[in-house]
Protein backbone atom coordinates (compact mmCIF):
# COMPACT_ATOMS: atom_id res chain seq x y z
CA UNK A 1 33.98 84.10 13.35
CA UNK A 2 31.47 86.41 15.05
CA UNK A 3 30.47 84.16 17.33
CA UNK A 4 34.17 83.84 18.25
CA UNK A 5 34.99 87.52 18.38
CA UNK A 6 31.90 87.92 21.05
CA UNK A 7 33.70 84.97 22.78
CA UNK A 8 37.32 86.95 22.88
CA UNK A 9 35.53 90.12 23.92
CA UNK A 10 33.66 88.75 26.52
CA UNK A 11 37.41 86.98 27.67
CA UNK A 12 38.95 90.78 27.69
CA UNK A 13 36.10 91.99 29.62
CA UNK A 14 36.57 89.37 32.36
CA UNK A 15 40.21 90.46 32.44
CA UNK A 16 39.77 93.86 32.53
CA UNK A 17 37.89 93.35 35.77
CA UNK A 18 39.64 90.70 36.82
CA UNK A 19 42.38 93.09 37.17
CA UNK A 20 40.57 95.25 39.84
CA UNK A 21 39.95 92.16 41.82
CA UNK A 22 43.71 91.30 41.82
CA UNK A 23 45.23 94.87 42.48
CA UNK A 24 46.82 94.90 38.91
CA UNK A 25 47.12 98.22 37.31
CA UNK A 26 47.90 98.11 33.66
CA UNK A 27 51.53 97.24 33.30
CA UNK A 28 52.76 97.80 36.94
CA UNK A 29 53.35 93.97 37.31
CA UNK A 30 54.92 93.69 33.66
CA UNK A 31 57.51 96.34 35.41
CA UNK A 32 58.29 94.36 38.34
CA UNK A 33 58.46 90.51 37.79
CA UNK A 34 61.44 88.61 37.29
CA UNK A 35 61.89 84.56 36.25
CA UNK A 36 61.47 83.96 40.30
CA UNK A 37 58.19 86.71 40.89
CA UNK A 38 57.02 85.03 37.28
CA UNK A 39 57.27 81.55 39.23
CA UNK A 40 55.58 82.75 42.05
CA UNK A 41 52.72 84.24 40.78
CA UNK A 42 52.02 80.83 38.79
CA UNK A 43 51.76 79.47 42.12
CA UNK A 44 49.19 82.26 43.25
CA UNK A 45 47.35 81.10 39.81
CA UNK A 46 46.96 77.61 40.14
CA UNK A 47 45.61 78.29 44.10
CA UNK A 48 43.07 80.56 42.72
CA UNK A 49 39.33 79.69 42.04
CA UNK A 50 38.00 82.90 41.04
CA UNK A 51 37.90 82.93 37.13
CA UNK A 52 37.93 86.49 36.71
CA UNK A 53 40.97 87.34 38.79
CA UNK A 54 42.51 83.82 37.17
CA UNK A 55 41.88 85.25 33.52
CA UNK A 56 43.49 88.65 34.68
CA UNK A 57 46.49 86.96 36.83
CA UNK A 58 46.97 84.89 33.35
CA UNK A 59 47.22 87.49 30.82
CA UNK A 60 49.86 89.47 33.21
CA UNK A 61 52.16 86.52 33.77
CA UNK A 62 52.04 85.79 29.36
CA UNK A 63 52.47 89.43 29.00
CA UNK A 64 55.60 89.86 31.20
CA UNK A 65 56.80 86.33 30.22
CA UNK A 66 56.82 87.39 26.36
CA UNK A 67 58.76 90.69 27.43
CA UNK A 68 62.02 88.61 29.08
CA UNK A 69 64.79 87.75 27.50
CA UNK A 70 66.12 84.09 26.29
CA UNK A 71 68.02 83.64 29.47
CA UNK A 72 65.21 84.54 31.58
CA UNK A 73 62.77 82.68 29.93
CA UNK A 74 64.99 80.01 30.44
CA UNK A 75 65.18 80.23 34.42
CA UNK A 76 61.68 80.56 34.13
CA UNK A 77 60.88 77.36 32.41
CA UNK A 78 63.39 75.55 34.36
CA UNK A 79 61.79 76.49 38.05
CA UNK A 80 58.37 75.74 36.39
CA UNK A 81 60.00 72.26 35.39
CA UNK A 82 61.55 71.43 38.93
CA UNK A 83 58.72 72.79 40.89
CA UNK A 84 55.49 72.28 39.46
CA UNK A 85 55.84 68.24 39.65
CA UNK A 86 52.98 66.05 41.27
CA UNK A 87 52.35 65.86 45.29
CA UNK A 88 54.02 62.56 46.01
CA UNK A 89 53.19 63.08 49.18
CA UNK A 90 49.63 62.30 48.17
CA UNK A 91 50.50 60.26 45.31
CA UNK A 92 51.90 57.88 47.63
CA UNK A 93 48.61 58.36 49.95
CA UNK A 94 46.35 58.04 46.88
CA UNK A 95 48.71 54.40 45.93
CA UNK A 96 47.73 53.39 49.68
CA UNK A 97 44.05 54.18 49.68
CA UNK A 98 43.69 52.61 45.86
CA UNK A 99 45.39 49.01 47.20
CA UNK A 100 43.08 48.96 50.10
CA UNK A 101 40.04 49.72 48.26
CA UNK A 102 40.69 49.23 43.98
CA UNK A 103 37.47 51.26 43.39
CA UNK A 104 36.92 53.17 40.52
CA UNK A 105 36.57 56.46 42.97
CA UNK A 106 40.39 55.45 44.26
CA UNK A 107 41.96 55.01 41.03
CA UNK A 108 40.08 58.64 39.82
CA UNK A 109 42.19 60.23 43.07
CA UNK A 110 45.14 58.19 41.67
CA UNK A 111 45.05 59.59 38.71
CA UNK A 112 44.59 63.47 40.21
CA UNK A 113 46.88 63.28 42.72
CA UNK A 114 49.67 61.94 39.91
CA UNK A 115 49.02 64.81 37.33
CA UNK A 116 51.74 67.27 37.63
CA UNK A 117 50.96 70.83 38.92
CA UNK A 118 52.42 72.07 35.42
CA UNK A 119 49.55 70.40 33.48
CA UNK A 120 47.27 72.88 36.13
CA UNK A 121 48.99 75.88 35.32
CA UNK A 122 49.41 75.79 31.56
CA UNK A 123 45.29 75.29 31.45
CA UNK A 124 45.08 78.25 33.71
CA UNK A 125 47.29 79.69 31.61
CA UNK A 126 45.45 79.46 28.53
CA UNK A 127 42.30 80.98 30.03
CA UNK A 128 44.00 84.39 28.94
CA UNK A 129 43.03 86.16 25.60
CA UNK A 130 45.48 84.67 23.44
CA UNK A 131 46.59 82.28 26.12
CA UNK A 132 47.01 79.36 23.56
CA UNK A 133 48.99 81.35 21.26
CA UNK A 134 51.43 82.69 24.20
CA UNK A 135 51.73 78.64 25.22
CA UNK A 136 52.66 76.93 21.99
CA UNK A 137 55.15 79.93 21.86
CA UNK A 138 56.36 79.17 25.54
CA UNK A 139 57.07 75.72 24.40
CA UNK A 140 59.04 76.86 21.46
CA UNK A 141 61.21 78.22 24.23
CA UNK A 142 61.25 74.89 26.00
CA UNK A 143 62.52 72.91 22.82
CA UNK A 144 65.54 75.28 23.06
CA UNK A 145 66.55 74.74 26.75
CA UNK A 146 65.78 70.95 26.15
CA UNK A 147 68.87 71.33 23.35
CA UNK A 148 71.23 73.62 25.52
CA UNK A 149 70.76 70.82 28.06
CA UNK A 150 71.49 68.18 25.70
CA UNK A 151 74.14 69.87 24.50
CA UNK A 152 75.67 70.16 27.92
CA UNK A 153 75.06 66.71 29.00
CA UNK A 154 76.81 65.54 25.65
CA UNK A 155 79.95 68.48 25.94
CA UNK A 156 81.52 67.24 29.53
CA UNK A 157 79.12 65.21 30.91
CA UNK A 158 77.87 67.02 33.74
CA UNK A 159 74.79 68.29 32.38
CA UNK A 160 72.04 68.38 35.15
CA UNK A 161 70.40 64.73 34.81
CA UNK A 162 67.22 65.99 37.14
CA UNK A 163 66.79 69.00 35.12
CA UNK A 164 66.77 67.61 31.79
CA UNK A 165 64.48 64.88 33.04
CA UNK A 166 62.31 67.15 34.33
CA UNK A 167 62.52 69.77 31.32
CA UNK A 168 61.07 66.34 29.00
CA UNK A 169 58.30 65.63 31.63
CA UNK A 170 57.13 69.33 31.23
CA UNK A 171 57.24 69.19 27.48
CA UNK A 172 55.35 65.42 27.35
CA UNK A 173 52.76 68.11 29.64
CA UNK A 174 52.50 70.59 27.01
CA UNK A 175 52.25 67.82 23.79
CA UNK A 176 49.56 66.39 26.39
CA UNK A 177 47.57 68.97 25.97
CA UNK A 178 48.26 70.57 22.97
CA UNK A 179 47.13 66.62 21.57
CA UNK A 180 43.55 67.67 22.79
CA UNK A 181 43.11 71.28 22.24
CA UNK A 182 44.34 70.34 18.64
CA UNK A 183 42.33 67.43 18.40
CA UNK A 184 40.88 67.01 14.47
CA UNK A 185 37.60 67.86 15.78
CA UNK A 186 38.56 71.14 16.04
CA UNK A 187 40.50 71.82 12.52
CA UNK A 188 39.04 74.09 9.86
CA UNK A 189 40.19 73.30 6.71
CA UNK A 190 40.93 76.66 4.48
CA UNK A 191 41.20 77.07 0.75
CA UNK A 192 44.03 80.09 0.30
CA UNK A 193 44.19 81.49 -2.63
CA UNK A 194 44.75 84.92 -4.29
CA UNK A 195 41.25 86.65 -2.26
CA UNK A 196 43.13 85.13 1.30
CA UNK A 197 43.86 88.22 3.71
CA UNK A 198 47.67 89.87 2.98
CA UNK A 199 48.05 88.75 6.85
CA UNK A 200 47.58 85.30 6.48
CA UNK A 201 49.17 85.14 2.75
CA UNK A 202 52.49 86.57 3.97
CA UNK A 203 52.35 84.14 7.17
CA UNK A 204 52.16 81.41 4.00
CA UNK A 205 55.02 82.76 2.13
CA UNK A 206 56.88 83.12 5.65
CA UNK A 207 56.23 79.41 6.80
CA UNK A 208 57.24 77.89 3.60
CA UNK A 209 59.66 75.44 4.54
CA UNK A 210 60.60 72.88 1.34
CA UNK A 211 60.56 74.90 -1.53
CA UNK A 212 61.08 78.82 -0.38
CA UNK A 213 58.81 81.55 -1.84
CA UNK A 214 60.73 83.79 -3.25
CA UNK A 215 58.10 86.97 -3.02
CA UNK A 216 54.39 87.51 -4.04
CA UNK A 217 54.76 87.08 -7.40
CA UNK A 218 56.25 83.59 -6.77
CA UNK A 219 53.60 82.89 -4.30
CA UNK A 220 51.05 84.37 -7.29
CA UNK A 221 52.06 81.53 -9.30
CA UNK A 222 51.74 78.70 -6.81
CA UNK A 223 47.99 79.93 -5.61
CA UNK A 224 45.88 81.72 -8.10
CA UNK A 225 46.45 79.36 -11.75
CA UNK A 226 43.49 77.07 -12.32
CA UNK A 227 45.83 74.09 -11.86
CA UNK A 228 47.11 75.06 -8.54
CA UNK A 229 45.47 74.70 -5.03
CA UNK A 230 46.73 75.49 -1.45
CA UNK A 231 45.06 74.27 1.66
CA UNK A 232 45.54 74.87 5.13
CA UNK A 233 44.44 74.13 8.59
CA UNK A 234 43.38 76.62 11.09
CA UNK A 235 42.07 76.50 14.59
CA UNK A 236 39.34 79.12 16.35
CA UNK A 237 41.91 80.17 19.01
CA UNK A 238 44.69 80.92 16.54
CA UNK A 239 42.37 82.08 13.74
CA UNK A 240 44.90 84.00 11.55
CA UNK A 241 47.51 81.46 12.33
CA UNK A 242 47.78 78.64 9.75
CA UNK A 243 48.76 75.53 11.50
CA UNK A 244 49.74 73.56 8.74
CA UNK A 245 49.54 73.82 4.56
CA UNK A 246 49.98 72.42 1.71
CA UNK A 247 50.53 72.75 -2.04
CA UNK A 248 48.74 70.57 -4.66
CA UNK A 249 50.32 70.77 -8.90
CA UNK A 250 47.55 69.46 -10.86
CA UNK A 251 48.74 67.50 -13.67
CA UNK A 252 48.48 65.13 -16.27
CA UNK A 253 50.68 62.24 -15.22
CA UNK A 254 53.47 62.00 -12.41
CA UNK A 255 55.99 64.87 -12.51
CA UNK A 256 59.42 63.37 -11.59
CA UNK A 257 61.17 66.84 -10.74
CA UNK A 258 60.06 70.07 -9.25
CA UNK A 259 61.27 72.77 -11.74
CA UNK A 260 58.54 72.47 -14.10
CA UNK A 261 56.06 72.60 -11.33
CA UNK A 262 57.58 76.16 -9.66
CA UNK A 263 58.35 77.30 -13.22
CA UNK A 264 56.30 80.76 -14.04
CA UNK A 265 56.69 80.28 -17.55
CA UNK A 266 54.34 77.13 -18.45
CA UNK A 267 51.31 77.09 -19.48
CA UNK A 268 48.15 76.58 -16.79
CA UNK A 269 46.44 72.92 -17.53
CA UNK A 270 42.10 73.28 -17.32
CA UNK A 271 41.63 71.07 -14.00
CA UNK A 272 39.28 69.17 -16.27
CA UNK A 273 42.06 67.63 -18.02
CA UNK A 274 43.96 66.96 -15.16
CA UNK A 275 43.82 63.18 -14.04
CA UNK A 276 46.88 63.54 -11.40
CA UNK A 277 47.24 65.71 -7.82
CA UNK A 278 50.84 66.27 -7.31
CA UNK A 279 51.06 67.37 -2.99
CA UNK A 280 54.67 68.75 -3.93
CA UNK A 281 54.99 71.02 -0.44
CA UNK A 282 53.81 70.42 3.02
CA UNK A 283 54.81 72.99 5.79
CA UNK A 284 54.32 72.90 9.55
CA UNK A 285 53.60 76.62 10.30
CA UNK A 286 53.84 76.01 14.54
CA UNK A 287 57.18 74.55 15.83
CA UNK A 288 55.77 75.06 19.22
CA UNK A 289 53.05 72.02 18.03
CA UNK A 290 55.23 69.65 17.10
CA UNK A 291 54.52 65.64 17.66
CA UNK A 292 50.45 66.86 17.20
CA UNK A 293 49.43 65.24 14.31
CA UNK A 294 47.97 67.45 11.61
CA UNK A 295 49.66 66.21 8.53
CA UNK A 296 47.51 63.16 7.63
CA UNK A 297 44.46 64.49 8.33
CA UNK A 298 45.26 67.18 6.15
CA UNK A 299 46.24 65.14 3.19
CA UNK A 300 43.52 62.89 3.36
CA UNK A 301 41.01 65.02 3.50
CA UNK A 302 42.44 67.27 0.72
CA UNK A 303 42.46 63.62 -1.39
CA UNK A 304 38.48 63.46 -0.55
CA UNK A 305 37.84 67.20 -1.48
CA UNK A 306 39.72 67.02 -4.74
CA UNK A 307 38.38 63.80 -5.95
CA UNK A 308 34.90 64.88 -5.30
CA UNK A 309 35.71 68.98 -6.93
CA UNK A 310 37.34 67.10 -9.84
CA UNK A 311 36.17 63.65 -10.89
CA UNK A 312 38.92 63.13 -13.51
CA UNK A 313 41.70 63.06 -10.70
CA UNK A 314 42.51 59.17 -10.41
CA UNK A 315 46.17 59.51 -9.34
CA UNK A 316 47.16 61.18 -6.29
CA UNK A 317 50.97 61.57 -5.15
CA UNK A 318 53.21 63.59 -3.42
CA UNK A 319 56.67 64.84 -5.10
CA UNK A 320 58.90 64.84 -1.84
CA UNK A 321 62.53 65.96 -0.85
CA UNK A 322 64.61 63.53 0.87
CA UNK A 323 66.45 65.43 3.24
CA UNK A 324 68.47 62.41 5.84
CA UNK A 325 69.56 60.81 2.27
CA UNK A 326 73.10 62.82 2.10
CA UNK A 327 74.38 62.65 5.44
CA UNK A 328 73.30 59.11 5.40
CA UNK A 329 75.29 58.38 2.02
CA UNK A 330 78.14 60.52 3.62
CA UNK A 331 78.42 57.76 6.29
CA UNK A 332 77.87 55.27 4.48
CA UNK A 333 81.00 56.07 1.66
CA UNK A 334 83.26 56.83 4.63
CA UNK A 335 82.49 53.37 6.74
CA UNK A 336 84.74 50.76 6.29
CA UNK A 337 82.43 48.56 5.55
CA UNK A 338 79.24 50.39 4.20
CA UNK A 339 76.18 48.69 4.92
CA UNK A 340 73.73 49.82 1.98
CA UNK A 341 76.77 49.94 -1.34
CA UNK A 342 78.27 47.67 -2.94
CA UNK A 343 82.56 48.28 -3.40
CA UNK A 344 81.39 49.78 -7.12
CA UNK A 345 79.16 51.84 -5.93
CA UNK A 346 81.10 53.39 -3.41
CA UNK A 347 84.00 54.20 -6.38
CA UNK A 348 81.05 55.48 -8.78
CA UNK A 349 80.15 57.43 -6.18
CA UNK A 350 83.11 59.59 -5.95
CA UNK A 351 81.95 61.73 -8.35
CA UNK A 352 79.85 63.44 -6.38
CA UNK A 353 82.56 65.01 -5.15
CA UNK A 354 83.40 67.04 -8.15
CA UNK A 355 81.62 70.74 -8.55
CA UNK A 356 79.15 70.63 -10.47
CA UNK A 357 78.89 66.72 -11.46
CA UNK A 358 75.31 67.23 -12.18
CA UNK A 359 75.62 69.39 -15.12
CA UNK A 360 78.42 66.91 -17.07
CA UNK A 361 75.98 64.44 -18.55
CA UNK A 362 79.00 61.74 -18.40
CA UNK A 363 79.69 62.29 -14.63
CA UNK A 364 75.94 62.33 -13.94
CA UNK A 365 75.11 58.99 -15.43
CA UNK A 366 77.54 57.30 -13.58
CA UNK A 367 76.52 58.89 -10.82
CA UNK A 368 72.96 57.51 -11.60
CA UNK A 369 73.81 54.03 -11.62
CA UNK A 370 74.61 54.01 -8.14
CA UNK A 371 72.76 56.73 -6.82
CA UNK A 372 69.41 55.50 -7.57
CA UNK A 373 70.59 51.60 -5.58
CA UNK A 374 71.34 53.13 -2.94
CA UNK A 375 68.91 55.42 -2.54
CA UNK A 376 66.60 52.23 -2.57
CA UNK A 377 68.62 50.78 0.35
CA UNK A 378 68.44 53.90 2.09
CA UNK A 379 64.70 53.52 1.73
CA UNK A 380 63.94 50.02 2.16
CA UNK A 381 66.53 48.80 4.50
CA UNK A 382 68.23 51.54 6.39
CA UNK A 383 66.46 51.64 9.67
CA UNK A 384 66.42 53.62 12.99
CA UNK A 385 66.72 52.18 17.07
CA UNK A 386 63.00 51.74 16.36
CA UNK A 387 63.18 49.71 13.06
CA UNK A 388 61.55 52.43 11.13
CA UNK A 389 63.07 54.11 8.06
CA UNK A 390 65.90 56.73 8.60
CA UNK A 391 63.80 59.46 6.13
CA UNK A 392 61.70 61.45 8.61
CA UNK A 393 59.69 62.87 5.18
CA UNK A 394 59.12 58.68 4.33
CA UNK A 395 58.36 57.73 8.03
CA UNK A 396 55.62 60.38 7.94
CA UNK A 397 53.96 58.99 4.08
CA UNK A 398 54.92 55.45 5.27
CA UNK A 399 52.90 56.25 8.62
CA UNK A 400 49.93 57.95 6.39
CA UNK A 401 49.42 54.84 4.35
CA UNK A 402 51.53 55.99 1.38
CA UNK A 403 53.27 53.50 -1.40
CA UNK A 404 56.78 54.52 -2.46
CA UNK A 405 56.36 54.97 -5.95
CA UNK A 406 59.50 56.12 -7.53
CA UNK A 407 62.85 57.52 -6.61
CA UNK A 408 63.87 61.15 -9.22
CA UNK A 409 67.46 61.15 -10.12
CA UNK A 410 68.39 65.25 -10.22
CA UNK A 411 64.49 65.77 -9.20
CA UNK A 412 65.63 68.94 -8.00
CA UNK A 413 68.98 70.15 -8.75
CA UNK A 414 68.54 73.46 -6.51
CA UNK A 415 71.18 74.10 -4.36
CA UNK A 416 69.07 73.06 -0.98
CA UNK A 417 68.49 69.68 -3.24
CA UNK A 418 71.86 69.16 -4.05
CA UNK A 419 72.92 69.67 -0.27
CA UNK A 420 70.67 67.35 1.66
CA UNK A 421 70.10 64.45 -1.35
CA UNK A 422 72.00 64.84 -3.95
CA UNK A 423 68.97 66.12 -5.95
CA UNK A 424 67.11 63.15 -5.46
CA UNK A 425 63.13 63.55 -5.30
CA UNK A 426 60.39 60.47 -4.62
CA UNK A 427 57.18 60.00 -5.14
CA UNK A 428 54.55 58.50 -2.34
CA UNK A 429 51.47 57.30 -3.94
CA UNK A 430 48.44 57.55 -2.37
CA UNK A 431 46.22 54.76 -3.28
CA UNK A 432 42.68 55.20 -1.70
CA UNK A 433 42.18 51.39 -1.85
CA UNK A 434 45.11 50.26 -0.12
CA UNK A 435 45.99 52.95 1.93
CA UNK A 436 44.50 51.21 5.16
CA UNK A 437 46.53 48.56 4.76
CA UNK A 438 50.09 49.91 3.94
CA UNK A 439 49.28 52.06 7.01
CA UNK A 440 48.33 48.62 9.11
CA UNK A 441 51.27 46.94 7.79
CA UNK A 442 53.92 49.57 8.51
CA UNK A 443 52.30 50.45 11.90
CA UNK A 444 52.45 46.96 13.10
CA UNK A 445 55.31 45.33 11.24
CA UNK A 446 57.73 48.28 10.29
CA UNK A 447 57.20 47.15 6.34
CA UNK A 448 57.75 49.83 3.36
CA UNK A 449 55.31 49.35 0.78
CA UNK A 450 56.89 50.24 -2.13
CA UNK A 451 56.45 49.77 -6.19
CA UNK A 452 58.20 47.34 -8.22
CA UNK A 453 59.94 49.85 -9.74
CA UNK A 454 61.73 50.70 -6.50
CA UNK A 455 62.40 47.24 -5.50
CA UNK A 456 64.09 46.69 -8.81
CA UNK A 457 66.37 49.71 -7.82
CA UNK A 458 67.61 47.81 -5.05
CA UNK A 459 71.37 46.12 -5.54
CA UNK A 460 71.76 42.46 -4.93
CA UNK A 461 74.07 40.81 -2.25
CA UNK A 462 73.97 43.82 0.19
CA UNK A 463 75.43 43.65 3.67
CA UNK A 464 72.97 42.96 5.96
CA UNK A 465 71.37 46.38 7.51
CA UNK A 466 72.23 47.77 10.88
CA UNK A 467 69.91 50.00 13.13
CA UNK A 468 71.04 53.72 13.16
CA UNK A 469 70.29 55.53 16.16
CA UNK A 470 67.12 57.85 16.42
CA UNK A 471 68.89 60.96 17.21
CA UNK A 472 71.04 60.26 13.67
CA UNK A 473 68.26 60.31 11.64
């Protein structure tokens, strides 16, 4: 961390000069620059080669970018999306010169002259003191004018094609890069517990995003008991941002629901006795890194460091929400002819409609009986455009190598569980031994590896499945 502080002071020493060499006065250009002067003086960065003046020029544009509001962060991002495209002009030379003479050299000025002028800027960009911060918040702001421009395209069909097309390319720019600067290589893996900073415990109690921590008491429970663990990943240029955590239960066998595992009243378990890791709550902390992959690493490597900490841990799952399976059922009831129920299940099913079904032990058992089927069609047949399971929470285990282990009627019967599943819960097993090959098999073949118990679940003489758009899932 020293060695990383020298490095950031160092950085603000370059900028503070920098800002000689460039004419900027502290906060004079923060006064002045609009979207289009913002836009400008990216071009005046990327045409630069002197790093100090670069570093300076970069922290002014961040700081008077962060001070706009949404709408003129918006105009900003869109002239950065129209403008900052490749040459073609010398893409097209480049594509001449490579056919005449398919050298390595050619293709290498191919492949410069074809990288967009945005891919330039944002590493310019990020050569200011906090510059990667500032970016993966600048894309946050780019997933929301990607949406108003879906939105418009889908209200009366005269959103701007160009600009949404080019909005994506600038995003695939920023994922592009994010993808190596947040490559595993760089990953710190963090034990938090009760001795963590304040700073970074709130951040953890702020980013919580399945089961909500309710205030530092709450969080008290999930972090400092001998049977609890929390582990996330950081990265040197966001040190005191988490990137991603999660929650581990240690138990004594598989817990089908979540209330005993939040519950402040039990009684701690010695990790000694403990022969099951329960991963009950993974949270993405950065929306502006989404589609970089943290998640697996994470989990896997929390799997090596508990099995090594605590050699009596043979079982290791995950106790999940299953937040598509409601508006999925929801369809499904409604369609005239539903693809994953049977005509039973679809008049069993009607009882979901009553307040409070899950407390009236008659209503909830027949509930049960066709809940727990189709929640194993949802699962194993129900597939996206892409053949892949609607669930994003099972395409992400599936992906990781996980099993699908068992499917929790009324696994949690709070009223964000009731909403988006019913109160339905699973568990994803990770088995060490076969995790490499569930992960081959789904990758390649789209297949669900699943338990026995699950397959049993699943009713007889179905309808044959149906793909289900990506953007429903």
């Amino acid at each position: 961390m020293a060695a990383i502080s020298f490095f950031g002071d160092l950085l603000q020493t370059i900028s503070e000069r920098g800002r000689d060499l460039v004419g900027l006065g502290r906060g004079d250009l923060a006064a002045r620059a609009g979207a289009a002067e913002l836009a400008r003086l990216c071009e005046d960065l990327i045409s630069r080669r002197g790093e100090a003046s670069g570093v300076a020029l970069a922290r002014a544009i961040l700081d008077r970018y962060a001070s706009l509001g949404s709408a003129e962060r918006h105009e900003f991002l869109r002239t950065i999306a129209l403008d900052f495209d490749a040459d073609h002009r010398a893409v097209d030379a480049a594509i001449s010169a490579y056919l005449a003479d398919p050298s390595r050299a050619r293709l290498g000025t191919l492949h410069e002259a074809a990288e967009p002028r945005s891919q330039e800027l944002i590493r310019r960009l990020n050569l200011a003191r906090g510059g990667t911060l500032s970016l993966v918040r600048m894309r946050e702001d780019l997933f929301d004018l990607r949406r108003d421009l879906r939105r418009a395209a889908k209200g009366d069909g005269k959103g701007d094609a160009a600009l949404l097309d080019a909005a994506d390319s600038l995003d695939s720019d920023f994922e592009h890069l994010f993808a190596s600067w947040f490559n595993r290589g760089f990953l710190v893996l963090r034990h938090i517990d009760w001795t963590t900073p304040a700073h970074i415990l709130e951040k953890i109690i702020r980013y919580e995003a399945v089961h909500a921590i309710a205030d530092w008491d709450d969080l008290r429970a999930r972090i400092e008991p001998p049977d609890r663990r929390c582990f996330a990943f950081f990265h040197p240029a966001l040190a005191d941002e988490p990137l991603i955590f999660v929650e581990v239960a240690l138990t004594e066998g598989i817990a089908p629901a979540i209330a005993p595992i939040l519950s402040r009243e039990r009684k701690p378990l010695a990790p000694r006795s403990a022969t099951t890791a329960i991963f009950y709550s993974i949270s993405n902390c950065q929306k502006g890194l989404a589609g970089v992959t943290f998640g697996n690493f994470l989990i896997k490597q929390v799997v090596e460091d508990l099995a090594r900490e605590i050699p009596s841990l043979k079982t290791f799952v995950t106790l999940s929400p299953v937040p598509g399976f409601s508006s999925w059922l929801t369809r499904e009831r409604r369609a005239d002819s539903p693809q994953g129920l049977l005509p039973e299940d679809v008049e069993a099913l009607r009882a979901l409609d009553v307040p409070g079904w899950h407390e009236d032990k008659a209503l909830s058992d027949t509930v049960r009986k066709a809940l727990v089927p189709a929640a194993a069609a949802y699962f194993l047949r129900a597939k996206n455009e892409r053949g892949r399971p609607l669930d994003p929470v099972a395409r992400f285990h599936l992906g990781n190598g996980a099993r699908l282990e068992r499917i929790n009627f009324l696994g949690d019967v709070s009223d964000k569980g009731l909403n988006q599943s019913h109160g339905l819960m699973v568990n994803y097993l990770y088995d060490l031994a076969a995790i490499e090959k569930n992960h081959e098999t789904y990758a390649n073949l789209g297949t669900v590896a699943a338990s026995p118990a699950v397959t049993r679940d699943l009713r007889a003489k179905l309808p044959p499945p149906r793909a289900v758009a990506l953007a429903e899932a």
